[in-house]
Protein backbone atom coordinates (compact mmCIF):
# COMPACT_ATOMS: atom_id res chain seq x y z
CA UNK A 1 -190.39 -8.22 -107.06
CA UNK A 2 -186.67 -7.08 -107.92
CA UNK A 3 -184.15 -9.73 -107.25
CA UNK A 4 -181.80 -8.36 -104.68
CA UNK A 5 -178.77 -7.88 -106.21
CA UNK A 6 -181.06 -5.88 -108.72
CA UNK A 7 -182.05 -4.06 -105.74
CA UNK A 8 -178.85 -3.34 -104.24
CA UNK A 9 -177.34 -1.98 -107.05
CA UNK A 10 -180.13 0.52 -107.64
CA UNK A 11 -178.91 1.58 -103.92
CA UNK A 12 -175.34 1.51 -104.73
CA UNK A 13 -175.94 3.88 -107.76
CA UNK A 14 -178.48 6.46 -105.73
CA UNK A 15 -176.05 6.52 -103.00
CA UNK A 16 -173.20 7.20 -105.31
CA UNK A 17 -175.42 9.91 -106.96
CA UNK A 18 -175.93 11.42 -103.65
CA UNK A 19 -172.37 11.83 -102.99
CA UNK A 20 -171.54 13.23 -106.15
CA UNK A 21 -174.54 16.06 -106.06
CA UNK A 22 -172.89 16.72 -102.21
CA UNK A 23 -169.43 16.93 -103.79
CA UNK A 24 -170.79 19.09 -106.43
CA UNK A 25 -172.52 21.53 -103.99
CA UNK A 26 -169.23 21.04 -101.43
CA UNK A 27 -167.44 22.50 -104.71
CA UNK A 28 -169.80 25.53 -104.90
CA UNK A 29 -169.14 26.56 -101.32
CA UNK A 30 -165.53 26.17 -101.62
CA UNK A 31 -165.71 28.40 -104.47
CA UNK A 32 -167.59 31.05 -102.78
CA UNK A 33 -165.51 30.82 -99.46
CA UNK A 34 -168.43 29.20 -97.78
CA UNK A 35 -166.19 27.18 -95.00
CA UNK A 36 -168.59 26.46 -92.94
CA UNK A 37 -171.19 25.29 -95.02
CA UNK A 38 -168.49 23.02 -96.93
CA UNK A 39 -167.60 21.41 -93.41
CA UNK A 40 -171.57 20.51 -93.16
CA UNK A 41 -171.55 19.04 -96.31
CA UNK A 42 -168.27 17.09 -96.02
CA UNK A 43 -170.29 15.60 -92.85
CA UNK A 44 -173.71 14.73 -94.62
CA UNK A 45 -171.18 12.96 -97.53
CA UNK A 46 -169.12 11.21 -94.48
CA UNK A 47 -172.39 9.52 -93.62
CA UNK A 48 -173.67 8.57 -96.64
CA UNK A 49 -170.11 6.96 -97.54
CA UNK A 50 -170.76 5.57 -94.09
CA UNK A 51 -173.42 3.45 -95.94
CA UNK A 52 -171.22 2.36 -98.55
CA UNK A 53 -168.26 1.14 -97.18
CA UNK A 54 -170.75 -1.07 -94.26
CA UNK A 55 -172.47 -2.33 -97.96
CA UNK A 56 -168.86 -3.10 -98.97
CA UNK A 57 -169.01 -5.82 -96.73
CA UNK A 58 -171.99 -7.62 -99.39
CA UNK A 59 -169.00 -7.82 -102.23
CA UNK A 60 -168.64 -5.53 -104.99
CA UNK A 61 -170.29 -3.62 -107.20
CA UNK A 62 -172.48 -5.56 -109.24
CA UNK A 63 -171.40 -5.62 -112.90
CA UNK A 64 -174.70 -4.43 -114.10
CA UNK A 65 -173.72 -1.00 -112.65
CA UNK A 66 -170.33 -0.80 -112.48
CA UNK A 67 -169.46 1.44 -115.04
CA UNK A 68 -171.95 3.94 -113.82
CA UNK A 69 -170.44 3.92 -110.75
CA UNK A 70 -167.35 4.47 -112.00
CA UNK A 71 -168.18 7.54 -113.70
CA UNK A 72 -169.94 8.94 -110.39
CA UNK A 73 -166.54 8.52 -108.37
CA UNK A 74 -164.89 9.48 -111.63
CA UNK A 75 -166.42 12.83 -111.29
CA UNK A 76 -166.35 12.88 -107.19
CA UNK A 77 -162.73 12.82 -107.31
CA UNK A 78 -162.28 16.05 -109.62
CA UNK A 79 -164.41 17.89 -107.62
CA UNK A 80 -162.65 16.93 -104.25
CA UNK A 81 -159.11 17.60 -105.94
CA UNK A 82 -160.44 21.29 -107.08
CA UNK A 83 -161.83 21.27 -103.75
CA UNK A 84 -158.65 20.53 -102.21
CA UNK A 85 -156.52 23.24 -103.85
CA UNK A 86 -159.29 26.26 -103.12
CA UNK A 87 -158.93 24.95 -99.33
CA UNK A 88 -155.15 24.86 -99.48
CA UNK A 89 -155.05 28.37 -100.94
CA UNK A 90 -157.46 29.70 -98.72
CA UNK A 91 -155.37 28.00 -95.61
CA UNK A 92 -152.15 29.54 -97.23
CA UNK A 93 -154.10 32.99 -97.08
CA UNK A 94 -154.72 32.36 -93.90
CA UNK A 95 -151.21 31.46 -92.56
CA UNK A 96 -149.85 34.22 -94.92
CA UNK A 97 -152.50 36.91 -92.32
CA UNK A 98 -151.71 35.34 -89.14
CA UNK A 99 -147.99 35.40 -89.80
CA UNK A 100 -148.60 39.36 -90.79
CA UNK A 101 -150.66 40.11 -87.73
CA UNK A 102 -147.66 38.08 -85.36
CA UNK A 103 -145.01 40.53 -87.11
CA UNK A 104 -146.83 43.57 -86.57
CA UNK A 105 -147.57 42.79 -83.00
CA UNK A 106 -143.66 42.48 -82.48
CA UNK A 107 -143.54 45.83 -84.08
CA UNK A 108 -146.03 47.27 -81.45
CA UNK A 109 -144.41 45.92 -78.56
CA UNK A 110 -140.70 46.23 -80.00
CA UNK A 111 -141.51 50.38 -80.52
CA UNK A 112 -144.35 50.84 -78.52
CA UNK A 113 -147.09 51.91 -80.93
């Protein structure tokens, strides 16, 4: 029988692994302008960091697996920041549209086309 701290770092790391393969396919849908299916994923990852931070409460990492974890959040955090720019741009595009569509309604009205 594993001795628990054996046992919950095992869970630490598959939990950490989960959040990077949801970060990894959140990064894929940002790419291809999948919003929607980014915002599902972003809630899916929200619960399984749930889980971690109510584990936080046990202490910290164990040692043993430290370093792996590391790595895993390493990578999480270059995916979010990529993620984080393709949303900004895409939000910018969207501003940039609405702001285009407001100035040619003034237009309409203003001349009456």
């Amino acid at each position: 029988m594993a001795r628990p701290e054996v046992a919950r770092a095992a869970w630490i790391v598959q939990h950490y692994e989960t959040v990077a393969q949801l970060a990894e396919k959140m990064l894929a849908a940002a790419r291809q302008g999948l919003w929607d299916e980014l915002v599902e994923l972003e809630q899916q990852r929200a619960a399984v960091l749930s889980e971690l931070m109510a584990d936080a409460a046990h202490g910290a990492v164990p040692g043993g697996v430290a370093e792996q974890v590391a790595k895993l959040i390493k990578a999480i955090l270059e995916q979010d920041a990529e993620c984080t720019a393709l949303a900004q741009a895409w939000q910018n595009e969207l501003k940039a549209l609405l702001g285009s569509m407001g100035t040619e309604r003034k237009i309409s009205r203003a001349y009456g086309v």
